[in-house]
N, C-alpha and C. Protein backbone atom coordinates (compact mmCIF):
# COMPACT_ATOMS: atom_id res chain seq x y z
N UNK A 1 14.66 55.32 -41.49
CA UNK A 1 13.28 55.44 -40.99
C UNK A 1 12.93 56.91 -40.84
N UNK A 2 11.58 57.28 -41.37
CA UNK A 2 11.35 59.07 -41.40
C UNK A 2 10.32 59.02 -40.21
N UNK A 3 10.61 59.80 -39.19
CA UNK A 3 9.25 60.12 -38.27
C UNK A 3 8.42 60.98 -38.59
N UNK A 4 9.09 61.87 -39.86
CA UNK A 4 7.85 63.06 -39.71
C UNK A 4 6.49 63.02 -40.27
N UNK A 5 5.50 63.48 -39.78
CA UNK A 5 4.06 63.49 -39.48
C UNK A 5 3.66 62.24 -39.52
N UNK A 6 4.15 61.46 -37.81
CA UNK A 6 3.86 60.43 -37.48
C UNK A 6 3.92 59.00 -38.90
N UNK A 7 5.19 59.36 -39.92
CA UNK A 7 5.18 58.28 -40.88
C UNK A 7 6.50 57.63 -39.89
N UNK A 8 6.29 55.88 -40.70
CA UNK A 8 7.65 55.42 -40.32
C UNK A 8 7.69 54.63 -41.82
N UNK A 9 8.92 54.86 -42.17
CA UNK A 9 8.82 54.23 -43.56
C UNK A 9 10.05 54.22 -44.07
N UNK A 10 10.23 52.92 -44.41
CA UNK A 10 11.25 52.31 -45.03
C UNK A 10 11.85 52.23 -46.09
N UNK A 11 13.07 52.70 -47.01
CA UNK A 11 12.81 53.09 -48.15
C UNK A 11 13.07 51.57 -49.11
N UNK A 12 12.54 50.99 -49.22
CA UNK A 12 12.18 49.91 -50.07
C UNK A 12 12.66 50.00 -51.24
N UNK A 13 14.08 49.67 -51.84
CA UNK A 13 13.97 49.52 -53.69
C UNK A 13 12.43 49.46 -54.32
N UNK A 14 12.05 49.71 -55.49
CA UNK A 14 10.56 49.33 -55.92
C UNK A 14 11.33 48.69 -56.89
N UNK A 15 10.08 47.48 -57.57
CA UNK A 15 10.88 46.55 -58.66
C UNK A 15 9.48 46.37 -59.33
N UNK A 16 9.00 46.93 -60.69
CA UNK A 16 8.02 46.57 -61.49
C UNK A 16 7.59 44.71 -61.76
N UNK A 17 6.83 44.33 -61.80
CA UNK A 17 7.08 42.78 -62.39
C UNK A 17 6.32 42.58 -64.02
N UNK A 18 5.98 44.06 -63.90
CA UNK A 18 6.15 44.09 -65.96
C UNK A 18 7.98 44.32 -66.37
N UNK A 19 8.09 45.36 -65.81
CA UNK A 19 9.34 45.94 -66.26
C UNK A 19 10.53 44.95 -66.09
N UNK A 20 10.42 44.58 -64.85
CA UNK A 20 11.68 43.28 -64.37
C UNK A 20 11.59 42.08 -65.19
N UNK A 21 10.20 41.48 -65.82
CA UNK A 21 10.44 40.23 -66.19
C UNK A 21 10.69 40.74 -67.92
N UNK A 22 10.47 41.85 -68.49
CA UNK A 22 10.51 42.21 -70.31
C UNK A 22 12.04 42.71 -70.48
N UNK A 23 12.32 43.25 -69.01
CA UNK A 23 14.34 43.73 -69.77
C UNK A 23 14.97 42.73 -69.08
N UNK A 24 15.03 41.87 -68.56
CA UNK A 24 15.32 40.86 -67.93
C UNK A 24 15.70 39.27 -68.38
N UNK A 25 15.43 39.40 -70.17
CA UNK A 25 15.01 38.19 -70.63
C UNK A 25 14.42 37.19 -70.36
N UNK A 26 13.54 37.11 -69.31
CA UNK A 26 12.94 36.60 -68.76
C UNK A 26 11.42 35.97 -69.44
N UNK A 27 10.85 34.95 -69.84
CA UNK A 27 9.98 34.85 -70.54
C UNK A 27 8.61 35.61 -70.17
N UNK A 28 8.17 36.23 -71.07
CA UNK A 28 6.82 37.46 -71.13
C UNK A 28 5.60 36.91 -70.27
N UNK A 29 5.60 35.60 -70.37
CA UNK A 29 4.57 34.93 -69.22
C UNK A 29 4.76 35.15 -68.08
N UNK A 30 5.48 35.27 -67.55
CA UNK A 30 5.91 35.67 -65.74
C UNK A 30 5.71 36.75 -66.15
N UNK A 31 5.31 37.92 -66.67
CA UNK A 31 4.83 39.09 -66.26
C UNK A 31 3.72 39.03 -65.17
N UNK A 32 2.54 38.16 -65.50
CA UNK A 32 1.71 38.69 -64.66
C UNK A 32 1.79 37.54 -63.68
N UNK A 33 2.44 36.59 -63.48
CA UNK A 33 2.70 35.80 -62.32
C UNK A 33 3.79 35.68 -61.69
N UNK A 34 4.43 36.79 -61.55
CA UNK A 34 5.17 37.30 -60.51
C UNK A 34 5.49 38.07 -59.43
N UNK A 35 4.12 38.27 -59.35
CA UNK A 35 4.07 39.32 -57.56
C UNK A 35 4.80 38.60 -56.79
N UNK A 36 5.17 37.15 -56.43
CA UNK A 36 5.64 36.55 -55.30
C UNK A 36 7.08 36.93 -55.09
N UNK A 37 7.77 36.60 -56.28
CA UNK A 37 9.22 36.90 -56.92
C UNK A 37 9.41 37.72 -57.00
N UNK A 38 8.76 39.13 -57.14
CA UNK A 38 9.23 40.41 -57.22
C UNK A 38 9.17 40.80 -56.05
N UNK A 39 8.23 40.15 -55.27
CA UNK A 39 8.27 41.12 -53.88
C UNK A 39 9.39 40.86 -53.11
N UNK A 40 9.51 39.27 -53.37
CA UNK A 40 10.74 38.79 -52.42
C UNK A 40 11.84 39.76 -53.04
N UNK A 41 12.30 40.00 -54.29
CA UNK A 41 13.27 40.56 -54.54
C UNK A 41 13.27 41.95 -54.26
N UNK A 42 12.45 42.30 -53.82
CA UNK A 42 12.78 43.68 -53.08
C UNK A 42 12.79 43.64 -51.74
N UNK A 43 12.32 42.92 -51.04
CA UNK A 43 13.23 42.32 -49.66
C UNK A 43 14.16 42.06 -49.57
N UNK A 44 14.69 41.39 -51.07
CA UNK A 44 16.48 40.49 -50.62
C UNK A 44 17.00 42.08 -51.36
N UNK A 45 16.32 42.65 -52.28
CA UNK A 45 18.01 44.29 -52.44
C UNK A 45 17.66 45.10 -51.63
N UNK A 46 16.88 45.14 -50.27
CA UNK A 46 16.55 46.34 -49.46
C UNK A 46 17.82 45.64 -48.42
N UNK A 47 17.62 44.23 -48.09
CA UNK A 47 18.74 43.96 -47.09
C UNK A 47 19.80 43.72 -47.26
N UNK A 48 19.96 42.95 -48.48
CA UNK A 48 21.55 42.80 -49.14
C UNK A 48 21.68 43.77 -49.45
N UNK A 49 21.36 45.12 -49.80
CA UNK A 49 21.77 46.25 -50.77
C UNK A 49 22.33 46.00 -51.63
N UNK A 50 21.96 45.08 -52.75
CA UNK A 50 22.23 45.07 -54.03
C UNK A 50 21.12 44.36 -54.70
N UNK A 51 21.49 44.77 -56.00
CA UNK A 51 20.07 44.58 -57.14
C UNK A 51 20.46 42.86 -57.34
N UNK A 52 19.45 42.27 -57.16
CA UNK A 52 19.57 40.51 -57.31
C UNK A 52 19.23 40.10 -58.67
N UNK A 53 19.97 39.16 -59.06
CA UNK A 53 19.23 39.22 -60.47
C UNK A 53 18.14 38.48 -60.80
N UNK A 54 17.10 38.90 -61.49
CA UNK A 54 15.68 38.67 -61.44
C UNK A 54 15.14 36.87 -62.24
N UNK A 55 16.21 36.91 -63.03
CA UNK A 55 16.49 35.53 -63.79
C UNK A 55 17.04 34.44 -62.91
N UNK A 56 17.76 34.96 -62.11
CA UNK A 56 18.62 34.36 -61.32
C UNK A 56 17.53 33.73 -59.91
N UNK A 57 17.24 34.81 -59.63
CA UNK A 57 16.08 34.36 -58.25
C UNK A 57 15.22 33.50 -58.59
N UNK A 58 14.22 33.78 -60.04
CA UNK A 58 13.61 33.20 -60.68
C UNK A 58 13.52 31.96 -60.55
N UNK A 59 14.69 31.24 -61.37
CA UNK A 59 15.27 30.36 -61.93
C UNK A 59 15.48 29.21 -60.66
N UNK A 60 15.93 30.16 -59.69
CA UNK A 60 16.31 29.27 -58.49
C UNK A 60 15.09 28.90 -57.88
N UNK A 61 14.14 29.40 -57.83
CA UNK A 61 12.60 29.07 -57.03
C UNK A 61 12.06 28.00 -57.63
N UNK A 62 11.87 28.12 -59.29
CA UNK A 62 11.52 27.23 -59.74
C UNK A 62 12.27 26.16 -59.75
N UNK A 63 13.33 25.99 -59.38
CA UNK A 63 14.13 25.10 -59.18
C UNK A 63 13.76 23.97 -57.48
N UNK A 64 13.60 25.11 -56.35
CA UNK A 64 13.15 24.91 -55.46
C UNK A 64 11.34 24.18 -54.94
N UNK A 65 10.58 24.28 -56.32
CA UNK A 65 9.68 24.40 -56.22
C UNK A 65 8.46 25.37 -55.72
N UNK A 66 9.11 26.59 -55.31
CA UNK A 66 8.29 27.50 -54.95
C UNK A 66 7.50 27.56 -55.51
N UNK A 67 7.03 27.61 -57.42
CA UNK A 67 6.08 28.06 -57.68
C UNK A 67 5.41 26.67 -58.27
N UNK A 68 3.68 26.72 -57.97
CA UNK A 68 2.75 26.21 -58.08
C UNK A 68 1.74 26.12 -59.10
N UNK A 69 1.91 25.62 -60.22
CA UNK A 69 0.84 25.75 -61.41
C UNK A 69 -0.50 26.08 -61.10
N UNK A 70 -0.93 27.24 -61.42
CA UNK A 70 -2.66 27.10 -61.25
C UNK A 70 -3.04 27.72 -59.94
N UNK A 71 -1.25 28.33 -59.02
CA UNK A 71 -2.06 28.10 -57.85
C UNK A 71 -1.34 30.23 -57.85
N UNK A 72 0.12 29.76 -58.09
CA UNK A 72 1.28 30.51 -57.85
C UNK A 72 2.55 30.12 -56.87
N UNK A 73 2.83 31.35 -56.76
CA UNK A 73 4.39 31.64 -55.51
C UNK A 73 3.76 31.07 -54.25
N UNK A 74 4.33 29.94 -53.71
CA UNK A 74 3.63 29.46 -52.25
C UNK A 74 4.44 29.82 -51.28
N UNK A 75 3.94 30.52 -50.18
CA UNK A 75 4.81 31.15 -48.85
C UNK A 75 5.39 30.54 -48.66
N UNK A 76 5.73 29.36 -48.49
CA UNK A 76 6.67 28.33 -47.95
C UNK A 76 7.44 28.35 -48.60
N UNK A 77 6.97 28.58 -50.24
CA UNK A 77 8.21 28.29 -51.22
C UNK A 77 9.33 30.06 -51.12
N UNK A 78 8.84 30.99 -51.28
CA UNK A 78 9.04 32.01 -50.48
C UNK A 78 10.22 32.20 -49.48
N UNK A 79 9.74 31.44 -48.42
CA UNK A 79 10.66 31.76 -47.26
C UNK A 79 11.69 30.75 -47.55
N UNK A 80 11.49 29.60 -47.91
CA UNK A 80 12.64 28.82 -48.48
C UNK A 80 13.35 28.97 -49.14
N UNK A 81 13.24 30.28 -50.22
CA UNK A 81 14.42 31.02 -50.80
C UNK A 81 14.62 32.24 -50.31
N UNK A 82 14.33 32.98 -49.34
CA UNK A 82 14.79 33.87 -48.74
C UNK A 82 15.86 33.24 -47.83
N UNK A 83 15.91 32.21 -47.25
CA UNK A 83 16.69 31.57 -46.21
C UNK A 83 18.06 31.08 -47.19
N UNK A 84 17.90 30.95 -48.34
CA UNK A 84 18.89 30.50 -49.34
C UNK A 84 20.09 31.72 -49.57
N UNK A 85 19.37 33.16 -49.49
CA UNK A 85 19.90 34.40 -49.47
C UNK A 85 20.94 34.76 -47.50
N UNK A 86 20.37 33.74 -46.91
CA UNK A 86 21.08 34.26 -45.66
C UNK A 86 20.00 35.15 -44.98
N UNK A 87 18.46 35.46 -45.16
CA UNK A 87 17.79 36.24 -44.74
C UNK A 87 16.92 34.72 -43.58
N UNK A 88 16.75 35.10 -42.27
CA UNK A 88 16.04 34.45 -41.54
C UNK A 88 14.38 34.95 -41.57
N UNK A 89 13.38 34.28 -42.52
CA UNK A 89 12.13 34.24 -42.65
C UNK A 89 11.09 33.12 -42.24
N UNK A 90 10.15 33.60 -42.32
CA UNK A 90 8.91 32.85 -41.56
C UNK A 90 7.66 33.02 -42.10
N UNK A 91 6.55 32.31 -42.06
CA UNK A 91 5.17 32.95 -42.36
C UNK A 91 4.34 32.68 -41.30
N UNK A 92 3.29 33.85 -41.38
CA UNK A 92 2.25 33.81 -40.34
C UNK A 92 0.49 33.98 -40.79
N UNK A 93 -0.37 33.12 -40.58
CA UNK A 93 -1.77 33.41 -40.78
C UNK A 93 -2.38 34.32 -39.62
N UNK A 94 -3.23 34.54 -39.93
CA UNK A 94 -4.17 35.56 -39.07
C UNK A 94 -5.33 35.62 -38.50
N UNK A 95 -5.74 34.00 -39.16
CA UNK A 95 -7.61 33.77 -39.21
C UNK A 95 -7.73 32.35 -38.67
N UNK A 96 -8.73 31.86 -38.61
CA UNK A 96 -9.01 30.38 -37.95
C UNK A 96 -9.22 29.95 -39.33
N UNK A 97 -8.40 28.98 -39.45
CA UNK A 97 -9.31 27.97 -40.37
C UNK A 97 -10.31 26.52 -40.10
N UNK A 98 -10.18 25.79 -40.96
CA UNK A 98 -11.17 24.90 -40.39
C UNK A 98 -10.65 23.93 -39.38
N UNK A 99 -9.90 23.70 -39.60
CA UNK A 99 -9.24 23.04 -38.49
C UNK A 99 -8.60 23.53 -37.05
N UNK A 100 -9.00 25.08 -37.09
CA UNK A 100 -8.67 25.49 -35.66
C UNK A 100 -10.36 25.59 -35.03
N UNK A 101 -11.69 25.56 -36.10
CA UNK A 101 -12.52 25.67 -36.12
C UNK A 101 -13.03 24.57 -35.04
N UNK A 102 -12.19 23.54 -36.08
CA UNK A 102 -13.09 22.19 -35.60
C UNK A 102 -12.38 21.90 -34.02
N UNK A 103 -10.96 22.14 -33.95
CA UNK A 103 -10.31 22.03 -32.41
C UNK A 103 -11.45 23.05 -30.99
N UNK A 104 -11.62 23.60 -31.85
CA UNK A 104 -12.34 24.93 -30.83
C UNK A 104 -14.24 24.63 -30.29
N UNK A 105 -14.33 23.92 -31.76
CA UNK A 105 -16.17 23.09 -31.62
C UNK A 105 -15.84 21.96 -30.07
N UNK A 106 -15.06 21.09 -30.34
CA UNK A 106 -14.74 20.06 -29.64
C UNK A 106 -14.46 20.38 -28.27
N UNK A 107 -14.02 21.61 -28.28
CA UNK A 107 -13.98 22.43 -26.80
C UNK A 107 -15.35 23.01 -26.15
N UNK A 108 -16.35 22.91 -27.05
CA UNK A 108 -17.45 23.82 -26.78
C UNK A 108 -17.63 24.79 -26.62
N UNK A 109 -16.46 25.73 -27.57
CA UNK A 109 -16.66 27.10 -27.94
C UNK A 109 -17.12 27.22 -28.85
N UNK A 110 -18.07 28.44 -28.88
CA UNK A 110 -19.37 28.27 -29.43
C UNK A 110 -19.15 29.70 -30.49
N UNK A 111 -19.75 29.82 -31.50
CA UNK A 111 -19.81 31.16 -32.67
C UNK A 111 -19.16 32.38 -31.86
N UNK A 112 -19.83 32.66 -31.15
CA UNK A 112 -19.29 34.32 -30.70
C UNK A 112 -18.52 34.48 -30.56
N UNK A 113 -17.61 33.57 -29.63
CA UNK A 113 -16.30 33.14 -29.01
C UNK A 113 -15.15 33.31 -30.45
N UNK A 114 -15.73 32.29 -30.97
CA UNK A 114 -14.58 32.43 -32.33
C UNK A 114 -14.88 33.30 -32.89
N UNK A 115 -15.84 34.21 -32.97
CA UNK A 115 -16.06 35.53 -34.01
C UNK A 115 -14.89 36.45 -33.46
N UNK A 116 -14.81 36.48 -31.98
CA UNK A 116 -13.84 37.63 -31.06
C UNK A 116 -12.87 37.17 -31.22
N UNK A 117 -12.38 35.57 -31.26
CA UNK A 117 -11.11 35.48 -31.61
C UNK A 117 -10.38 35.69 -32.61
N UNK A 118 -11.34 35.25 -33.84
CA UNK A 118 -10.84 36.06 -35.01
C UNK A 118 -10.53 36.89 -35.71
N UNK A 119 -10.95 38.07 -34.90
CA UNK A 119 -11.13 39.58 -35.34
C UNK A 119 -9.68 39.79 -34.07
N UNK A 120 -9.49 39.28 -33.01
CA UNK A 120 -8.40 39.11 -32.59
C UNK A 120 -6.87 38.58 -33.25
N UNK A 121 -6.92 37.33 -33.87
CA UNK A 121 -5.84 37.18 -34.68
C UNK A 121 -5.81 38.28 -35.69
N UNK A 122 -6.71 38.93 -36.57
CA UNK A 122 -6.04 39.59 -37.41
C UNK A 122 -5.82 40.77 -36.63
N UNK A 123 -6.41 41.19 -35.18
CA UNK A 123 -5.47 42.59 -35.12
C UNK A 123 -4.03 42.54 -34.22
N UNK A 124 -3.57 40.70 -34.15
CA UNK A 124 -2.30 40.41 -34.02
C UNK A 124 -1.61 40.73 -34.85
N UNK A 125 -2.22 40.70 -36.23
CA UNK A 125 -1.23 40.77 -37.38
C UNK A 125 -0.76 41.49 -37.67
N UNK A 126 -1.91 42.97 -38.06
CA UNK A 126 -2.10 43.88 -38.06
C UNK A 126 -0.42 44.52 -36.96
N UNK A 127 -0.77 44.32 -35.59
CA UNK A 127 0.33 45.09 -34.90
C UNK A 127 1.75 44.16 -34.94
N UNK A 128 1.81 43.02 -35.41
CA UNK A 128 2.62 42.52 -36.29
C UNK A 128 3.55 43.13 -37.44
N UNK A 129 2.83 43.37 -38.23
CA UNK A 129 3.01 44.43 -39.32
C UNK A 129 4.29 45.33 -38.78
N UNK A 130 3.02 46.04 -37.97
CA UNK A 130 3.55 47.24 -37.77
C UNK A 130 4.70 47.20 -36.72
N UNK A 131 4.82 46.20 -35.85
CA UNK A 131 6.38 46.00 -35.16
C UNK A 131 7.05 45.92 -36.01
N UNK A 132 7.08 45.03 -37.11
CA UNK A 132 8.27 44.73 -37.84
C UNK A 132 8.55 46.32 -38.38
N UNK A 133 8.11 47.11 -39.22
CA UNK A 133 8.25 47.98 -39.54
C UNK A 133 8.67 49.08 -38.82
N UNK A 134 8.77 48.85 -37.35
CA UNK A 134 8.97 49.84 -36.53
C UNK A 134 10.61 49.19 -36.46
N UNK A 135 11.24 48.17 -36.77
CA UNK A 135 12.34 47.32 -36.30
C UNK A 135 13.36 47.51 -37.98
N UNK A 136 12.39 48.02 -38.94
CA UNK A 136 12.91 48.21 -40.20
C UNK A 136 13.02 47.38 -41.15
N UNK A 137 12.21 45.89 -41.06
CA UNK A 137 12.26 45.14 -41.78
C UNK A 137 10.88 45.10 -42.73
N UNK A 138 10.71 45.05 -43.87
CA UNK A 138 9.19 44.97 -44.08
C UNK A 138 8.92 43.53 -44.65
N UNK A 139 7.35 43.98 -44.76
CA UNK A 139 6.24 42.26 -44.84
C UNK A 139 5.97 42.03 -45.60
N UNK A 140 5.84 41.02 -46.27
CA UNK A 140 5.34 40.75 -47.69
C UNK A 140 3.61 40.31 -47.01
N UNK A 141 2.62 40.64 -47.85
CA UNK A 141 1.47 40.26 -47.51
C UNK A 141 0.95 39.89 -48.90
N UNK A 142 -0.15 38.70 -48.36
CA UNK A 142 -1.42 38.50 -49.29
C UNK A 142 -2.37 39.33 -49.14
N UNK A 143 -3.11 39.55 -50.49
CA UNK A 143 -3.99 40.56 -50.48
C UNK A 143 -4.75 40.33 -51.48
N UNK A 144 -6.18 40.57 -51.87
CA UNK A 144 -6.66 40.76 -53.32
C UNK A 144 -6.64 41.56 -53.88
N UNK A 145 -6.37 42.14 -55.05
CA UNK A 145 -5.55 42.91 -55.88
C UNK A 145 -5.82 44.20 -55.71
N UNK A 146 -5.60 44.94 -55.30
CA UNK A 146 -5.49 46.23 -54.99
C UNK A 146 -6.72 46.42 -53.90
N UNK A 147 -6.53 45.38 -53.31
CA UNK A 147 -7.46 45.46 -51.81
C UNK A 147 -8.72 45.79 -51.91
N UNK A 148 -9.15 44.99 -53.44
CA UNK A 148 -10.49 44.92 -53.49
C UNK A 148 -10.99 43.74 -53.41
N UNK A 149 -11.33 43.53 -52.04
CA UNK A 149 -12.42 41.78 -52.26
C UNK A 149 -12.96 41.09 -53.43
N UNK A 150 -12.50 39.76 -53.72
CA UNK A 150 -13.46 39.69 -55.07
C UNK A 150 -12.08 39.17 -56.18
N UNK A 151 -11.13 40.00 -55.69
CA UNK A 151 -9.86 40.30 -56.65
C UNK A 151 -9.30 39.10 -56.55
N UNK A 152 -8.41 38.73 -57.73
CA UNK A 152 -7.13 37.19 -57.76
C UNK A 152 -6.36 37.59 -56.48
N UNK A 153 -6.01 36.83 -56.27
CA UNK A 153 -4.88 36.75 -54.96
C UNK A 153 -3.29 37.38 -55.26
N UNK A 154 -2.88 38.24 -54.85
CA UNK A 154 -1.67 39.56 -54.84
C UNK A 154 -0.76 39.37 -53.93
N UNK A 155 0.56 39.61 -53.97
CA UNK A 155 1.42 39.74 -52.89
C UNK A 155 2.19 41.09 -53.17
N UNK A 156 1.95 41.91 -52.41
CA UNK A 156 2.92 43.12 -51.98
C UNK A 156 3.73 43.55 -50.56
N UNK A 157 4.43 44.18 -51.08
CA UNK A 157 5.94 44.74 -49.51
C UNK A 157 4.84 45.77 -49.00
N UNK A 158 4.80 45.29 -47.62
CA UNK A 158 4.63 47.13 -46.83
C UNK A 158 5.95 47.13 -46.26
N UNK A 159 5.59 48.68 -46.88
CA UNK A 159 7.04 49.44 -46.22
C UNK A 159 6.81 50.47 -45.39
N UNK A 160 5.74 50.65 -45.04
CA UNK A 160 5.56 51.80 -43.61
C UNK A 160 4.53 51.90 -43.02
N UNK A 161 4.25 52.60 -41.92
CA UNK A 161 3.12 52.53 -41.49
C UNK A 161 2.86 53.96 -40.77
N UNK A 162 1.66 54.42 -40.96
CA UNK A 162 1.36 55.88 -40.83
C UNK A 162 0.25 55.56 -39.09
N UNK A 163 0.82 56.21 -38.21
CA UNK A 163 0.34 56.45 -36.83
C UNK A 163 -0.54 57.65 -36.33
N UNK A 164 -1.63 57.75 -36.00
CA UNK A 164 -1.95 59.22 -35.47
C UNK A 164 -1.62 59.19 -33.86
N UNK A 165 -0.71 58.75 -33.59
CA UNK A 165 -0.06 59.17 -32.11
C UNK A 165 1.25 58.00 -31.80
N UNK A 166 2.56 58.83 -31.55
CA UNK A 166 3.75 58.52 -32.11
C UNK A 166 3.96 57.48 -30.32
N UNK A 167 2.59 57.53 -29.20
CA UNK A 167 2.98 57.43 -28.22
C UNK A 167 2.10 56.11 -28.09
N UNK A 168 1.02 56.44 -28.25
CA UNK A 168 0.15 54.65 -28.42
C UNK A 168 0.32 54.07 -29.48
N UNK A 169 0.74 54.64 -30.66
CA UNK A 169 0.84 53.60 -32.22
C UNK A 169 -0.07 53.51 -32.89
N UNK A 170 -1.32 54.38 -32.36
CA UNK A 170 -2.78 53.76 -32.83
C UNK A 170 -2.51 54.12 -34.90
N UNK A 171 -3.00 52.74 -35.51
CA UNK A 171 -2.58 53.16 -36.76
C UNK A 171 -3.54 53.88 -37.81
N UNK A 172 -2.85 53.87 -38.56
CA UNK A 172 -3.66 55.19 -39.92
C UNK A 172 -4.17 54.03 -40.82
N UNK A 173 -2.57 53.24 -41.21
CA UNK A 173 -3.06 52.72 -42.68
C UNK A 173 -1.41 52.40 -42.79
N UNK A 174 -1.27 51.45 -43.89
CA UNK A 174 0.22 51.49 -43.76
C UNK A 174 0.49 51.54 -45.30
N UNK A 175 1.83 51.74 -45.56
CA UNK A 175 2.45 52.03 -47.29
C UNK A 175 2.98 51.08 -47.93
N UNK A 176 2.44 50.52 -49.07
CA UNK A 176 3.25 49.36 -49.32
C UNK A 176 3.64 49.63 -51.01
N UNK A 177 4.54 48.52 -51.73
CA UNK A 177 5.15 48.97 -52.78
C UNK A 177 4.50 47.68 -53.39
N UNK A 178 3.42 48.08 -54.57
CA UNK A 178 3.08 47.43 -55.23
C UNK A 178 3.46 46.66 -56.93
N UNK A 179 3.79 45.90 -57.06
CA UNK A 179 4.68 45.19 -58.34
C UNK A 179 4.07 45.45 -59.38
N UNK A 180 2.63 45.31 -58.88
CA UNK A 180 1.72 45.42 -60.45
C UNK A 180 1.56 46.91 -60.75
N UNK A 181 2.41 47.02 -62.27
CA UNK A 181 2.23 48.50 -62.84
C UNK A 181 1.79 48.39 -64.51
N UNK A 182 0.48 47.93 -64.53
CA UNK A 182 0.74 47.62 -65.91
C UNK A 182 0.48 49.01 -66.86
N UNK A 183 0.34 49.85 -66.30
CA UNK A 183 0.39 51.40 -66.82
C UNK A 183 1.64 51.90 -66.62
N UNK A 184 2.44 51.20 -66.02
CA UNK A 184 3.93 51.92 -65.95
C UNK A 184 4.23 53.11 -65.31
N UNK A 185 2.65 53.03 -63.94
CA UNK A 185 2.87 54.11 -62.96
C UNK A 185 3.75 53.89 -62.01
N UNK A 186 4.09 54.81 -60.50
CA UNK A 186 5.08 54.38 -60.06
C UNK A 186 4.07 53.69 -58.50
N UNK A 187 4.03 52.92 -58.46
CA UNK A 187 3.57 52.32 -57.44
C UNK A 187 3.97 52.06 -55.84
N UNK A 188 5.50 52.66 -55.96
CA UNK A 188 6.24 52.71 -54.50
C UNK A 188 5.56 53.05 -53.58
N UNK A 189 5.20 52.93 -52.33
CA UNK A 189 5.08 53.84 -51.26
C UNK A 189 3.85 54.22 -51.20
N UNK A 190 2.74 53.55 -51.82
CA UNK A 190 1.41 53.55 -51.98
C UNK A 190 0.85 53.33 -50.45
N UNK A 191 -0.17 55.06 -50.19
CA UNK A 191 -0.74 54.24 -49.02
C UNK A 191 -2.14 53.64 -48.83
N UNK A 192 -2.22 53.14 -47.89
CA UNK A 192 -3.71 51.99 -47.89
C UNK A 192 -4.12 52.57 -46.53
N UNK A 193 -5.14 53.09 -46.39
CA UNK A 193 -5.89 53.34 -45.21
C UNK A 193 -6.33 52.09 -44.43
N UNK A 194 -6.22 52.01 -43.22
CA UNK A 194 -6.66 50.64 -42.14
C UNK A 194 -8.03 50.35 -43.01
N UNK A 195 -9.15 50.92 -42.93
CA UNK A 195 -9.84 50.36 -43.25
C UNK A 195 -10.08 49.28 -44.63
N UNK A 196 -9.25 50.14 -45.56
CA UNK A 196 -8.92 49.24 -46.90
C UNK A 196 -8.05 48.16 -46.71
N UNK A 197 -7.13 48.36 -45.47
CA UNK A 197 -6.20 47.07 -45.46
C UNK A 197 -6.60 46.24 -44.84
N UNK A 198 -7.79 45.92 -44.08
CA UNK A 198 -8.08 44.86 -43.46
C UNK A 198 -9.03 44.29 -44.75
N UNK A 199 -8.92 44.68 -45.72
CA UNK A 199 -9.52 43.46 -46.74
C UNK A 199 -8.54 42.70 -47.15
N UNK A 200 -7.28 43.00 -46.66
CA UNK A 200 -6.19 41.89 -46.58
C UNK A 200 -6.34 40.27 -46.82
N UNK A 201 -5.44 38.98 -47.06
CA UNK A 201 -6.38 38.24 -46.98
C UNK A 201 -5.52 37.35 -45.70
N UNK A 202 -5.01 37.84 -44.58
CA UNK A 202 -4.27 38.12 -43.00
C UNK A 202 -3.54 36.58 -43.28
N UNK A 203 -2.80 36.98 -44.58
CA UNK A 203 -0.90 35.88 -44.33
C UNK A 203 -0.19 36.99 -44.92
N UNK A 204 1.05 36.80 -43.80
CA UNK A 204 1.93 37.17 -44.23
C UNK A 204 3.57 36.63 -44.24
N UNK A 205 4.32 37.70 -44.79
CA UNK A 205 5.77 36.42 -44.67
C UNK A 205 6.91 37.52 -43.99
N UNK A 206 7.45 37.19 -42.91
CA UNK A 206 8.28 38.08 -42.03
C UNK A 206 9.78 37.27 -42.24
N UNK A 207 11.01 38.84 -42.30
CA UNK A 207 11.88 38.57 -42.54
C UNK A 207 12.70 39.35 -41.64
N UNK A 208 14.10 38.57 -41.17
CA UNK A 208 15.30 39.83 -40.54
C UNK A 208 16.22 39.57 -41.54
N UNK A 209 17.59 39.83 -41.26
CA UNK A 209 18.65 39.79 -41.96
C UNK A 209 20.12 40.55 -40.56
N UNK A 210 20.30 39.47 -39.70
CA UNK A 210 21.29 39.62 -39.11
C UNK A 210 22.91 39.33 -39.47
């Protein structure tokens, strides 16, 4: 973990999901539908410290059912092979959906109420995030593709989080290692300013490794 100028950041293997699925023998179609699988696999070689094999993880998800035609990598399917690795994972939402909607109508809480609560769950998440990262584990998050609204649905690792005061936590923006390189730039350690990251789309998937 580096403290200096209020960074905390984790050094994350980076794993391309052009590059991993073309030397990999891996069929050329999972290039671009593998953010889920790549990210997990740089969670399982940051904690196992070793390179997993990408065919191998693959192979086993789809085996598991993790992945979803039409849809993708489903969190559940996700944490169900991280737990296969010996890693203790979980997922978490951030937002009301309709059904916390409709529990909350029936109460006679009314729009405003749930507007504050919602903007509340995601800045649970938000300092979510950033505990884990303070503890050294990082998050896999949903996102639209390079945290532009509008975008297909993305999964990337944050691996740090940038503070302007090392004493309240108040945050900057945090760094995450993005899979998609289809220019074959280096995408590690990319940072996202708070304001760009709350276009997030607030799930994420939390992991330890005791």
């Amino acid at each position: 973990m580096n403290n200096n100028q209020k960074d905390m950041i984790i050094d994350v293997p980076y794993c391309s999901q052009i590059d991993e699925i073309h030397k990999n023998g891996v069929e050329k179609a999972w290039a671009n539908q593998s953010c889920g699988i790549i990210s997990l696999k740089m969670v399982l070689d940051f904690f196992l410290k070793e390179q997993i094999d990408i065919k191998e993880l693959l192979d086993k998800g789809l085996e598991m059912g993790a992945f979803i035609e039409d849809v993708g990598w489903s969190h559940i399917g996700l944490v169900n092979l991280a737990s296969e690795y010996g890693l203790y994972a979980w997922r978490r939402r951030f937002y009301l959906n309709d059904g916390d909607k409709s529990i909350f109508e029936k109460e006679g809480v009314g729009d405003p109420s749930l507007k504050i609560f919602d903007e509340q769950l995601e800045n649970e998440g938000i300092f979510s995030i950033r505990d884990s990262i303070r503890k050294k584990c990082p998050v896999i998050i949903s996102i639209p593709k390079n945290f532009e609204i509008g975008e297909h649905g993305h999964l990337v690792v944050v691996t740090g989080v940038k503070v302007s005061n090392l004493d309240t936590m108040d945050i900057e923006g945090f760094y995450v290692n993005d899979p998609y390189n289809p220019d074959g730039e280096d995408r590690k350690g990319e940072f996202v300013n708070l304001e760009k990251f709350k276009n997030w789309n607030k799930r994420a998937l939390f992991f330890r490794y005791l």
